[in-house]
PDB file of N, CA and C in Angstrom:
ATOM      1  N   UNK A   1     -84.528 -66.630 117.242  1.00  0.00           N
ATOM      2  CA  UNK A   1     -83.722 -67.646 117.891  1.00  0.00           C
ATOM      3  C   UNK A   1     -84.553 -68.934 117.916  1.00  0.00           C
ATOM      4  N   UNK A   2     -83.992 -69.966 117.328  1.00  0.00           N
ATOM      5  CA  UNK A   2     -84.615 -71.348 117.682  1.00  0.00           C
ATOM      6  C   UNK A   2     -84.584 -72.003 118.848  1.00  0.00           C
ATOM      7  N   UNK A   3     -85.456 -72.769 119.141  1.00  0.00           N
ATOM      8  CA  UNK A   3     -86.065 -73.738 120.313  1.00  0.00           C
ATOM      9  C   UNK A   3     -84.641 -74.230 120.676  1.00  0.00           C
ATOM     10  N   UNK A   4     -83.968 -74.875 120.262  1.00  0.00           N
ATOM     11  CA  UNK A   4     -82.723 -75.390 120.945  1.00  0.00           C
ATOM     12  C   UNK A   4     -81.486 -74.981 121.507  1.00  0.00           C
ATOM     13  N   UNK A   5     -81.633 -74.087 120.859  1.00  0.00           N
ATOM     14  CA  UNK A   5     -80.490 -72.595 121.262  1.00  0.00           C
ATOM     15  C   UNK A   5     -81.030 -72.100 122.502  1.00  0.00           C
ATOM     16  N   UNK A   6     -82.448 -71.697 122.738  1.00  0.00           N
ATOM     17  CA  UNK A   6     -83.354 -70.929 123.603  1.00  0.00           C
ATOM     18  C   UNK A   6     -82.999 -72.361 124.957  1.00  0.00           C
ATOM     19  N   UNK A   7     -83.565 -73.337 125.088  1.00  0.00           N
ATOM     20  CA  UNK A   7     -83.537 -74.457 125.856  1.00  0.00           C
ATOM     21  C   UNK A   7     -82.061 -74.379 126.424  1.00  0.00           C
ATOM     22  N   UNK A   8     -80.994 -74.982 125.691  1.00  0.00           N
ATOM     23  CA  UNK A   8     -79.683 -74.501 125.775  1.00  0.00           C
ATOM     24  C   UNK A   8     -79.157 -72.941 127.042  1.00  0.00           C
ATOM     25  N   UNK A   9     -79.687 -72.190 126.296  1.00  0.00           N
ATOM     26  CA  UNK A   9     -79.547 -71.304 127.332  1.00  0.00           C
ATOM     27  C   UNK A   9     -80.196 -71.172 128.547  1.00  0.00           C
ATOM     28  N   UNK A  10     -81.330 -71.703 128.620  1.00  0.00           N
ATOM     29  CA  UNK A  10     -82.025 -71.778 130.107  1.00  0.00           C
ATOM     30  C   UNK A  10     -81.297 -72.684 130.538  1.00  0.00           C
ATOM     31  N   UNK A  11     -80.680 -73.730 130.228  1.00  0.00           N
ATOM     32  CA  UNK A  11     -79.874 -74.491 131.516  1.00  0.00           C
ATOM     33  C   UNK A  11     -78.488 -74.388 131.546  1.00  0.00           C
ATOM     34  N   UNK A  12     -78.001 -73.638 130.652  1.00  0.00           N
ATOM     35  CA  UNK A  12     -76.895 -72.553 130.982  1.00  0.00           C
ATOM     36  C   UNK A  12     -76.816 -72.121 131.845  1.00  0.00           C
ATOM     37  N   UNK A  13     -77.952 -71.142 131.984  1.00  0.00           N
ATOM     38  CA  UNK A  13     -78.473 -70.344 132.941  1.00  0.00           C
ATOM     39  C   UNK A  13     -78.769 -70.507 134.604  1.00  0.00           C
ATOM     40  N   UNK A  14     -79.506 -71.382 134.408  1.00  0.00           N
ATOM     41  CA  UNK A  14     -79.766 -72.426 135.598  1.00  0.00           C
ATOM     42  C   UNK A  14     -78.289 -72.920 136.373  1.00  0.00           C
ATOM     43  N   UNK A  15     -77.718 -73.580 135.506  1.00  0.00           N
ATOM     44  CA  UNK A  15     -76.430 -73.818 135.763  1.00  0.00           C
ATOM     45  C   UNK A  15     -75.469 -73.151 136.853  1.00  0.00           C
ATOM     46  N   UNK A  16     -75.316 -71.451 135.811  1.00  0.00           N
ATOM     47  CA  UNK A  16     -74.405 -70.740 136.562  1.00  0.00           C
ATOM     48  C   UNK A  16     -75.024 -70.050 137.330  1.00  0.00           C
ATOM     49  N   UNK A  17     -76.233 -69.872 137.826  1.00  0.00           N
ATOM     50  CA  UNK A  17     -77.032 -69.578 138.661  1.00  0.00           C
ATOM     51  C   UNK A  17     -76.673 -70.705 139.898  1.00  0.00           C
ATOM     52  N   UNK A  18     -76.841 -71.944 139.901  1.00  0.00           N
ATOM     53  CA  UNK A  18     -76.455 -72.579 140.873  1.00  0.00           C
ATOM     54  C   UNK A  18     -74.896 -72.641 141.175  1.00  0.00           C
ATOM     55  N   UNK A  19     -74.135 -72.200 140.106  1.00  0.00           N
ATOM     56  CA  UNK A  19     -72.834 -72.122 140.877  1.00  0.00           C
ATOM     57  C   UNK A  19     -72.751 -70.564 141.501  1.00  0.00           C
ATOM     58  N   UNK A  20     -73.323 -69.919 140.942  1.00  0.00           N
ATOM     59  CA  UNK A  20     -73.137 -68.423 141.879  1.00  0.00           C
ATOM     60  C   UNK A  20     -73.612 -68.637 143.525  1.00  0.00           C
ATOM     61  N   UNK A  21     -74.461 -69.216 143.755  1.00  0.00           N
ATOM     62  CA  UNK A  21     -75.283 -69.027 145.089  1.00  0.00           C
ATOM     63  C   UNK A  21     -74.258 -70.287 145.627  1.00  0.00           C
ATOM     64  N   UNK A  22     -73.654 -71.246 145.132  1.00  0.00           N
ATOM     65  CA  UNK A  22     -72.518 -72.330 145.488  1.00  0.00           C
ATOM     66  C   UNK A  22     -71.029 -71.471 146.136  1.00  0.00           C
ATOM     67  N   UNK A  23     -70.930 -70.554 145.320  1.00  0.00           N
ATOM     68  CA  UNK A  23     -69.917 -69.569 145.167  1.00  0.00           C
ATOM     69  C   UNK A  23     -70.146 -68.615 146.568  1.00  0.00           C
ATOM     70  N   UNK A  24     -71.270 -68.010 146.235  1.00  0.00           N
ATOM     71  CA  UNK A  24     -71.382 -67.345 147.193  1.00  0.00           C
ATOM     72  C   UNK A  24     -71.614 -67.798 148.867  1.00  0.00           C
ATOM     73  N   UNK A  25     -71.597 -68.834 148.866  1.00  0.00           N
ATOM     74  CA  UNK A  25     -71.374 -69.476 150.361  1.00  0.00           C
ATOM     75  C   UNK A  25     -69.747 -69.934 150.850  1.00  0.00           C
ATOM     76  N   UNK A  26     -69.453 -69.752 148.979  1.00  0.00           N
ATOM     77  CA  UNK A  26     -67.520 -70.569 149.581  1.00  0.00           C
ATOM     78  C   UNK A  26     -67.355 -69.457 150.932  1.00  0.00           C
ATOM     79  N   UNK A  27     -66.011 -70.176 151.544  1.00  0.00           N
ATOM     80  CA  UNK A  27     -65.072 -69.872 152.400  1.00  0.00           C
ATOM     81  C   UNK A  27     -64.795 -68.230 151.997  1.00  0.00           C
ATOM     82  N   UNK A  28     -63.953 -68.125 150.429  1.00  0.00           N
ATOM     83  CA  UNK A  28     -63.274 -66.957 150.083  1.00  0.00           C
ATOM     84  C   UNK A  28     -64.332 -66.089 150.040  1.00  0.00           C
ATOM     85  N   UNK A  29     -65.538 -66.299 149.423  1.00  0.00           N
ATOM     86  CA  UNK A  29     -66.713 -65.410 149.971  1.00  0.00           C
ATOM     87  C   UNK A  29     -67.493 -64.905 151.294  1.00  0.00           C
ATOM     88  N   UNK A  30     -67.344 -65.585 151.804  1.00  0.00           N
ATOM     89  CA  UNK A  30     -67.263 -64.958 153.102  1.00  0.00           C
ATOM     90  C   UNK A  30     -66.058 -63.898 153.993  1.00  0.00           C
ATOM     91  N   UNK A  31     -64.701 -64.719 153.478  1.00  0.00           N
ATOM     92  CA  UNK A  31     -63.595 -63.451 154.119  1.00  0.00           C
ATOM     93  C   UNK A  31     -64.123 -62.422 152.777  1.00  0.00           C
ATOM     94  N   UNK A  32     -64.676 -62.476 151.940  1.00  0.00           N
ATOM     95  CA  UNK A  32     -64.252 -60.936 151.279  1.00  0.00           C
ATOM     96  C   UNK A  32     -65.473 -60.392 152.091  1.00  0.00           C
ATOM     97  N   UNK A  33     -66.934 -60.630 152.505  1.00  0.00           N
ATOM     98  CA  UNK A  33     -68.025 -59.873 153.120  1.00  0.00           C
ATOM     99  C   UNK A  33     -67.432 -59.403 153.780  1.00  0.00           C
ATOM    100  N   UNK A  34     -66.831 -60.495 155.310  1.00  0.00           N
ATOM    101  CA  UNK A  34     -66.256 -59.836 156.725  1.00  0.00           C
ATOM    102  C   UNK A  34     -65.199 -58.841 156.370  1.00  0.00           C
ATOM    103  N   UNK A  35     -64.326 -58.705 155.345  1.00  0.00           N
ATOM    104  CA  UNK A  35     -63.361 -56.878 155.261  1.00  0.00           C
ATOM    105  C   UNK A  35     -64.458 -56.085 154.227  1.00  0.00           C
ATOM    106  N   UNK A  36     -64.966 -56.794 152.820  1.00  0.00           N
ATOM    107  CA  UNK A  36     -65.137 -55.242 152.706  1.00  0.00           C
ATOM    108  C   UNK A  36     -67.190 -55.031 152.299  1.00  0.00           C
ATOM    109  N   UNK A  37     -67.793 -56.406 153.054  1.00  0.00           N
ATOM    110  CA  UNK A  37     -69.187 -56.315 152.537  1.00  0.00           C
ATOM    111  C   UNK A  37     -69.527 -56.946 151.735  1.00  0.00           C
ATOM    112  N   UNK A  38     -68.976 -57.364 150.704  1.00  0.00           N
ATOM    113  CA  UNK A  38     -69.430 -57.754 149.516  1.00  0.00           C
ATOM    114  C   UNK A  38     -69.141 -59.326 149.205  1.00  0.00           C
ATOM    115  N   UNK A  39     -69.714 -60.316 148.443  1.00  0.00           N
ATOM    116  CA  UNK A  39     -69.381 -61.319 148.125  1.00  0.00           C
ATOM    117  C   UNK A  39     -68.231 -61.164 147.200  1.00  0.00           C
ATOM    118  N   UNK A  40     -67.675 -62.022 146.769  1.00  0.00           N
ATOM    119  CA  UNK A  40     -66.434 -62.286 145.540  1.00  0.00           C
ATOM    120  C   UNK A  40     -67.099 -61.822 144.183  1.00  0.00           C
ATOM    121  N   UNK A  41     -66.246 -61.159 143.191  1.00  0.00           N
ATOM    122  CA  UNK A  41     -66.723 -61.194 141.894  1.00  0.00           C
ATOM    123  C   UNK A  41     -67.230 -62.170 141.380  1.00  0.00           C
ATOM    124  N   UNK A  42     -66.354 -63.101 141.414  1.00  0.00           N
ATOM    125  CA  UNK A  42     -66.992 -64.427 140.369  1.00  0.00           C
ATOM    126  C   UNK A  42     -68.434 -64.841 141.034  1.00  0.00           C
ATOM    127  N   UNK A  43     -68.518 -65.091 141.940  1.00  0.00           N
ATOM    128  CA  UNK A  43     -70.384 -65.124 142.520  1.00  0.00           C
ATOM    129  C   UNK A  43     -71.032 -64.060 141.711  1.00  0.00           C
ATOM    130  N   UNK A  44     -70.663 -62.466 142.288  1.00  0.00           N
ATOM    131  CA  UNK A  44     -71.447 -61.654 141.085  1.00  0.00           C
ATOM    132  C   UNK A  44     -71.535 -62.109 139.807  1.00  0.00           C
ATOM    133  N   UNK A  45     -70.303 -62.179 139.041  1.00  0.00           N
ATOM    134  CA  UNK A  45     -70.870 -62.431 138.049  1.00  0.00           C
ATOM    135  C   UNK A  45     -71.330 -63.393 137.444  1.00  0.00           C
ATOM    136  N   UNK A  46     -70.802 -65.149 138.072  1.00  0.00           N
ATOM    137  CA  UNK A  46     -72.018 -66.140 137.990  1.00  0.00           C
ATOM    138  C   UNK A  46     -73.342 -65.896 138.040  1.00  0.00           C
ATOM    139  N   UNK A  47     -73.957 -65.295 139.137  1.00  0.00           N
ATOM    140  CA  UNK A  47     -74.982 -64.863 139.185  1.00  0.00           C
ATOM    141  C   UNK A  47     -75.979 -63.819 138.190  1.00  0.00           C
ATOM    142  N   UNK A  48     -74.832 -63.080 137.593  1.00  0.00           N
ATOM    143  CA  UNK A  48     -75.871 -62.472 136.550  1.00  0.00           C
ATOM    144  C   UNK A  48     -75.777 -62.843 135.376  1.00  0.00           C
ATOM    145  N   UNK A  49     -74.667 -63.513 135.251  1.00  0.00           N
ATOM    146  CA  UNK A  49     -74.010 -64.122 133.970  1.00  0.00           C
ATOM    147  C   UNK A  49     -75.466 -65.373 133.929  1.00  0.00           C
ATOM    148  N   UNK A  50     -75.758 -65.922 134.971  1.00  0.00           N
ATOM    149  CA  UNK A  50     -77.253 -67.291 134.661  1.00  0.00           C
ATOM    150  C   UNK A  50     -78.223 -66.248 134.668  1.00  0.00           C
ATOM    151  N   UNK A  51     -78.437 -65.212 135.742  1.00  0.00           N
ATOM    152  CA  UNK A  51     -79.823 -64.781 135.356  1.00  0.00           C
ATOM    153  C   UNK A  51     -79.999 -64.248 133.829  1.00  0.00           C
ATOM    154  N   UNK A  52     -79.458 -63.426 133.515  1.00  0.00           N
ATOM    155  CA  UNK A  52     -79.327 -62.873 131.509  1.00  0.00           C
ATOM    156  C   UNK A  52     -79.455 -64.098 130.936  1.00  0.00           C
ATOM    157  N   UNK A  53     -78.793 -65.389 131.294  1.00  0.00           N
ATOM    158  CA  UNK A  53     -78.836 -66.145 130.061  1.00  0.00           C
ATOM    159  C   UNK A  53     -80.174 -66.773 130.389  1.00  0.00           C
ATOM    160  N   UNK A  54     -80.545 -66.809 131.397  1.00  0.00           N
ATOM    161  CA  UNK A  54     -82.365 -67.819 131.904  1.00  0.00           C
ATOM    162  C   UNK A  54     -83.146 -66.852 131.144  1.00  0.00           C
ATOM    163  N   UNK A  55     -83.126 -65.355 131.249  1.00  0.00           N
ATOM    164  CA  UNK A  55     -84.210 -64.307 131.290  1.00  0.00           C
ATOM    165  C   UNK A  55     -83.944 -64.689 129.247  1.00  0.00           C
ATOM    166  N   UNK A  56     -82.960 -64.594 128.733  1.00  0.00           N
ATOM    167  CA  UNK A  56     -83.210 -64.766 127.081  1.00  0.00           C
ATOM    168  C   UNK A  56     -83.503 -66.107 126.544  1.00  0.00           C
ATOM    169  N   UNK A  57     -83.105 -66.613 127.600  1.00  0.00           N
ATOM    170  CA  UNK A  57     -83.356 -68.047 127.037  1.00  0.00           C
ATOM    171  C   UNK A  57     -85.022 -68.872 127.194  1.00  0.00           C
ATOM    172  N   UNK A  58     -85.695 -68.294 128.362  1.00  0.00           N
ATOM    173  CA  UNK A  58     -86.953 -68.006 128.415  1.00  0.00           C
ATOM    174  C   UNK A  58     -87.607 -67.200 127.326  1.00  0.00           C
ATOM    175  N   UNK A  59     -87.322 -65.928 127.054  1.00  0.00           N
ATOM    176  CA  UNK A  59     -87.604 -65.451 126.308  1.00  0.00           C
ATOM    177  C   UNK A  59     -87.938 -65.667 124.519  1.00  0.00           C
ATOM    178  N   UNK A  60     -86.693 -66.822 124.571  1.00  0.00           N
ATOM    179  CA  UNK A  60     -86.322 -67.640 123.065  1.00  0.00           C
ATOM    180  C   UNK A  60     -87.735 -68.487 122.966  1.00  0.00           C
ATOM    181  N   UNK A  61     -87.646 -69.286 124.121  1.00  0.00           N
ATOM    182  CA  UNK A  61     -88.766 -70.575 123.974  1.00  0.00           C
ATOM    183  C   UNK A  61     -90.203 -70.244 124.141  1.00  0.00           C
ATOM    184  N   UNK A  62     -90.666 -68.586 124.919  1.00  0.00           N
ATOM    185  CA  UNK A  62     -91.769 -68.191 124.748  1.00  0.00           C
ATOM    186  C   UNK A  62     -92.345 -67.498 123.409  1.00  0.00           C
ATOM    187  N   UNK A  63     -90.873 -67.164 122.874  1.00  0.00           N
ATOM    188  CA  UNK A  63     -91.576 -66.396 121.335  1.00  0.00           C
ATOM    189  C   UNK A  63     -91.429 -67.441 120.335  1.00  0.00           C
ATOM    190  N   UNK A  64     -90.749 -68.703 120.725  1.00  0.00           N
ATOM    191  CA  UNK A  64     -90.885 -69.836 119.693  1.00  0.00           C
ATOM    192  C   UNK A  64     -90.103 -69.491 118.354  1.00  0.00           C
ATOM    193  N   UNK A  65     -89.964 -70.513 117.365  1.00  0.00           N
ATOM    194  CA  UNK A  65     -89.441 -70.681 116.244  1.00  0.00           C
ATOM    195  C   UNK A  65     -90.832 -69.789 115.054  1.00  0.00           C
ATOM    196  N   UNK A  66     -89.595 -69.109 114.170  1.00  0.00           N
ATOM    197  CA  UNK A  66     -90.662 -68.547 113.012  1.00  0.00           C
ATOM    198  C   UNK A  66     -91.197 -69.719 112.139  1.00  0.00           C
TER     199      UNK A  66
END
């Protein structure tokens, strides 16, 4: 994977990482904790949807271009 693709995805990443933890404070996230515990899907999966893309996209720019 090249440097720009790799870069690209870390602030992808970053990105939906800050909308998950954005997400996870909304309003609708909170009524879903108070009935059933849990935050809203879309927080979940914002949240892992940026961490995977930070963790490869790190990964891109530490193993560098061939």
């Amino acid at each position: 994977m090249n440097k720009p693709i790799s870069l690209v995805l870390v602030v992808v990443g970053i990105v939906l990482l800050v909308l998950g933890v954005i997400e996870a404070d909304s309003m609708s996230s909170s009524f879903s904790r108070l009935f059933t515990g849990e935050p809203t899907d879309k927080s979940i999966w914002l949240l892992l949807g940026g961490g995977l893309a930070t963790i490869v996209g790190l990964g891109g720019v530490a193993r560098g271009s061939k």
